[in-house]
Protein backbone atom coordinates (compact mmCIF):
# COMPACT_ATOMS: atom_id res chain seq x y z
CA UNK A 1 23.72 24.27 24.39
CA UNK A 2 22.83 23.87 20.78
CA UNK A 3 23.19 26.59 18.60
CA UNK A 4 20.76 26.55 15.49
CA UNK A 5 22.51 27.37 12.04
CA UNK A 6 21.25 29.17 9.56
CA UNK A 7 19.87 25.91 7.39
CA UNK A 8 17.79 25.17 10.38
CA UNK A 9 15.61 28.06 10.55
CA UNK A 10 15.34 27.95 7.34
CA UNK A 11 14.14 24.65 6.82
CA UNK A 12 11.78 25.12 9.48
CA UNK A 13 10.12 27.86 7.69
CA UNK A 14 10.51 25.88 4.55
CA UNK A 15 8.44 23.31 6.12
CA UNK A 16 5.56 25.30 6.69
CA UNK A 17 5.71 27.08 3.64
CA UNK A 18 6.00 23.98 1.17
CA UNK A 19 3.18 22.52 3.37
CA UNK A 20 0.71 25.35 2.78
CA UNK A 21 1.74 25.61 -1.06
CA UNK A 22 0.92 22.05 -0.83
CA UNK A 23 -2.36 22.66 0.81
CA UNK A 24 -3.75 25.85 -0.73
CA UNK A 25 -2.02 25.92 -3.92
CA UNK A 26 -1.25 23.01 -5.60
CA UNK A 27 -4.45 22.03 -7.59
CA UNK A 28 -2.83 18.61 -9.00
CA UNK A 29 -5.89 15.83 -8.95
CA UNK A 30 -3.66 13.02 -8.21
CA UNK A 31 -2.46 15.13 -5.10
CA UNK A 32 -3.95 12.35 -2.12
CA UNK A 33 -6.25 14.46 0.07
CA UNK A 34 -3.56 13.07 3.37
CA UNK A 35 0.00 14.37 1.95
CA UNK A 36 2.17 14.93 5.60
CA UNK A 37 5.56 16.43 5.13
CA UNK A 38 7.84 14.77 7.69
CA UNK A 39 11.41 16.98 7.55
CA UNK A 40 13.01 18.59 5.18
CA UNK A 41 16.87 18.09 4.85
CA UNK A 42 18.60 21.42 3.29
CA UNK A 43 22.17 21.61 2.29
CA UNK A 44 24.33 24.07 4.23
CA UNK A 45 24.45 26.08 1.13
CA UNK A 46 20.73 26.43 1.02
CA UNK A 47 20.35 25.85 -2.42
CA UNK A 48 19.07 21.72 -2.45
CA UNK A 49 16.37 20.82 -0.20
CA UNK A 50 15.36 17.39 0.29
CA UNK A 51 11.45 17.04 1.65
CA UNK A 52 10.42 13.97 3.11
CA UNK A 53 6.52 13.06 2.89
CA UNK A 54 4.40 10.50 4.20
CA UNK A 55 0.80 9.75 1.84
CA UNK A 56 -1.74 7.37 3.96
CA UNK A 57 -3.40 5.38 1.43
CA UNK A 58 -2.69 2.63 -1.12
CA UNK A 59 0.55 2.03 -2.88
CA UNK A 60 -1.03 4.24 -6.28
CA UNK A 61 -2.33 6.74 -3.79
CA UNK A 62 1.43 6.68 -2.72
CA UNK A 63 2.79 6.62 -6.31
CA UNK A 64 0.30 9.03 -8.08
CA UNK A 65 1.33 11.41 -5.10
CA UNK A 66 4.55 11.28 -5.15
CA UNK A 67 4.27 12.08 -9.42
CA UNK A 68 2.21 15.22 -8.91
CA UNK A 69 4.39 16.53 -6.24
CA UNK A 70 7.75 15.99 -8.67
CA UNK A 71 6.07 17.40 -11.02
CA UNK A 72 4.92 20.82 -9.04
CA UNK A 73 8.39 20.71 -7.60
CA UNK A 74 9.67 24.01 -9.83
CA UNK A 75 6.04 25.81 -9.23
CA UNK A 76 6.72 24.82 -5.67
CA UNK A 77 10.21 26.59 -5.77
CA UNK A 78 8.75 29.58 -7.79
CA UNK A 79 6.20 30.25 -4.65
CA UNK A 80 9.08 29.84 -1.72
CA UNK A 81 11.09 32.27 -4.01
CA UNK A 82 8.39 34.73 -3.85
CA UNK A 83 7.30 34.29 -0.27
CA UNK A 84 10.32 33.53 1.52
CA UNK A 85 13.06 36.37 2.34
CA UNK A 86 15.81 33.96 1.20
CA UNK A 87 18.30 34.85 -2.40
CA UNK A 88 17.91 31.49 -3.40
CA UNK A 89 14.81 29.19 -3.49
CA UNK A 90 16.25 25.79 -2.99
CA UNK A 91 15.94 23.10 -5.48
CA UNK A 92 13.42 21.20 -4.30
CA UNK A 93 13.33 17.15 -4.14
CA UNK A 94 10.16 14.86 -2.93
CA UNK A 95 11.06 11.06 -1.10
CA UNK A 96 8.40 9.44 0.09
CA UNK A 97 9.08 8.48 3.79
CA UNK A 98 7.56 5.44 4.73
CA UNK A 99 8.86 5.41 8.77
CA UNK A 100 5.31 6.18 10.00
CA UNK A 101 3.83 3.08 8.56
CA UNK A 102 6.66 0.94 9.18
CA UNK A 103 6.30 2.46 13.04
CA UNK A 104 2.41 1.02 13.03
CA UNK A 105 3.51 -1.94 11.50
CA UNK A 106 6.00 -2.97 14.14
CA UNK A 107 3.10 -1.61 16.81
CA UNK A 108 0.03 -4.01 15.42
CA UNK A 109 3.07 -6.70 15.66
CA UNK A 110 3.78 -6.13 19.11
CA UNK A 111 0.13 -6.06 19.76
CA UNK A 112 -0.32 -9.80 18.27
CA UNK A 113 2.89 -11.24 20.11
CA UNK A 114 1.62 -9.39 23.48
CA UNK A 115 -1.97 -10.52 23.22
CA UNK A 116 -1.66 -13.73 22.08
CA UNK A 117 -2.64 -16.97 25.02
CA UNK A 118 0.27 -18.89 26.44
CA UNK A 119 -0.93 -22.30 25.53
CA UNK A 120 2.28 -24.32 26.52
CA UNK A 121 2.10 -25.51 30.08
CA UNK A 122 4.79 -24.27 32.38
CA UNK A 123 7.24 -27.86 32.70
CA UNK A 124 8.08 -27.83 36.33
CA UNK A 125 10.90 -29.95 35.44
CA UNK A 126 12.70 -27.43 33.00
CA UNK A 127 15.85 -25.38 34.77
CA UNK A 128 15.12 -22.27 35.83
CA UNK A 129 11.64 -22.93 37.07
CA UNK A 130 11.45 -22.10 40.91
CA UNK A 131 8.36 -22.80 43.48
């Protein structure tokens, strides 16, 4: 059995936090209106988080999104520090995760290869072809 440490919990309730500061607070206009935080990576120390994001739109959507939320990063940490019970708000870090698109990528791949017609005719001469 798995026992949780410490930088678990808290980066669980990081998560939600930094998502509704994100939501609610932030008033940023280049903030994309479909912002998804993925996982957030905290030190054991508790004092650096890294939060991964995913933005669905174009790649300025992605950039201009990625800007505002570096740039609220300290009034992000000023908020955690006030409404989590933790002594230190974590330095906070945005990445931009792109392993959601990259997933649907691959998919609509798959899709193509799976769905496209077998136009060869089957040799009956090749090895490894049995009646």
């Amino acid at each position: 059995m798995r026992r949780f440490h410490r930088s678990d919990r808290v980066s669980g309730e990081l998560l939600h936090e930094v998502s509704s500061i994100i939501r609610n607070d932030m008033k940023d206009p280049r903030l994309g209106s479909f912002v998804s935080l993925i996982k957030v990576a905290l030190n054991n120390d508790l004092k650096r988080a890294t939060i991964y994001v995913s933005v669905y739109g174009s790649e300025e959507d992605k950039k201009n999104t990625l800007e505002a939320l570096k740039s609220g990063a300290g009034f992000v940490r000023s908020l955690i520090g006030k409404r989590m019970r933790i002594r230190f708000a974590p330095e906070i870090n945005f990445v931009l995760d792109d392993s959601i698109e990259y997933s649907a990528r691959i998919n609509e791949k798959l899709k193509e290869v799976l769905t496209e017609p077998d136009d060869e005719p089957v040799d009956k001469t090749d090895k490894g072809y049995e009646e």
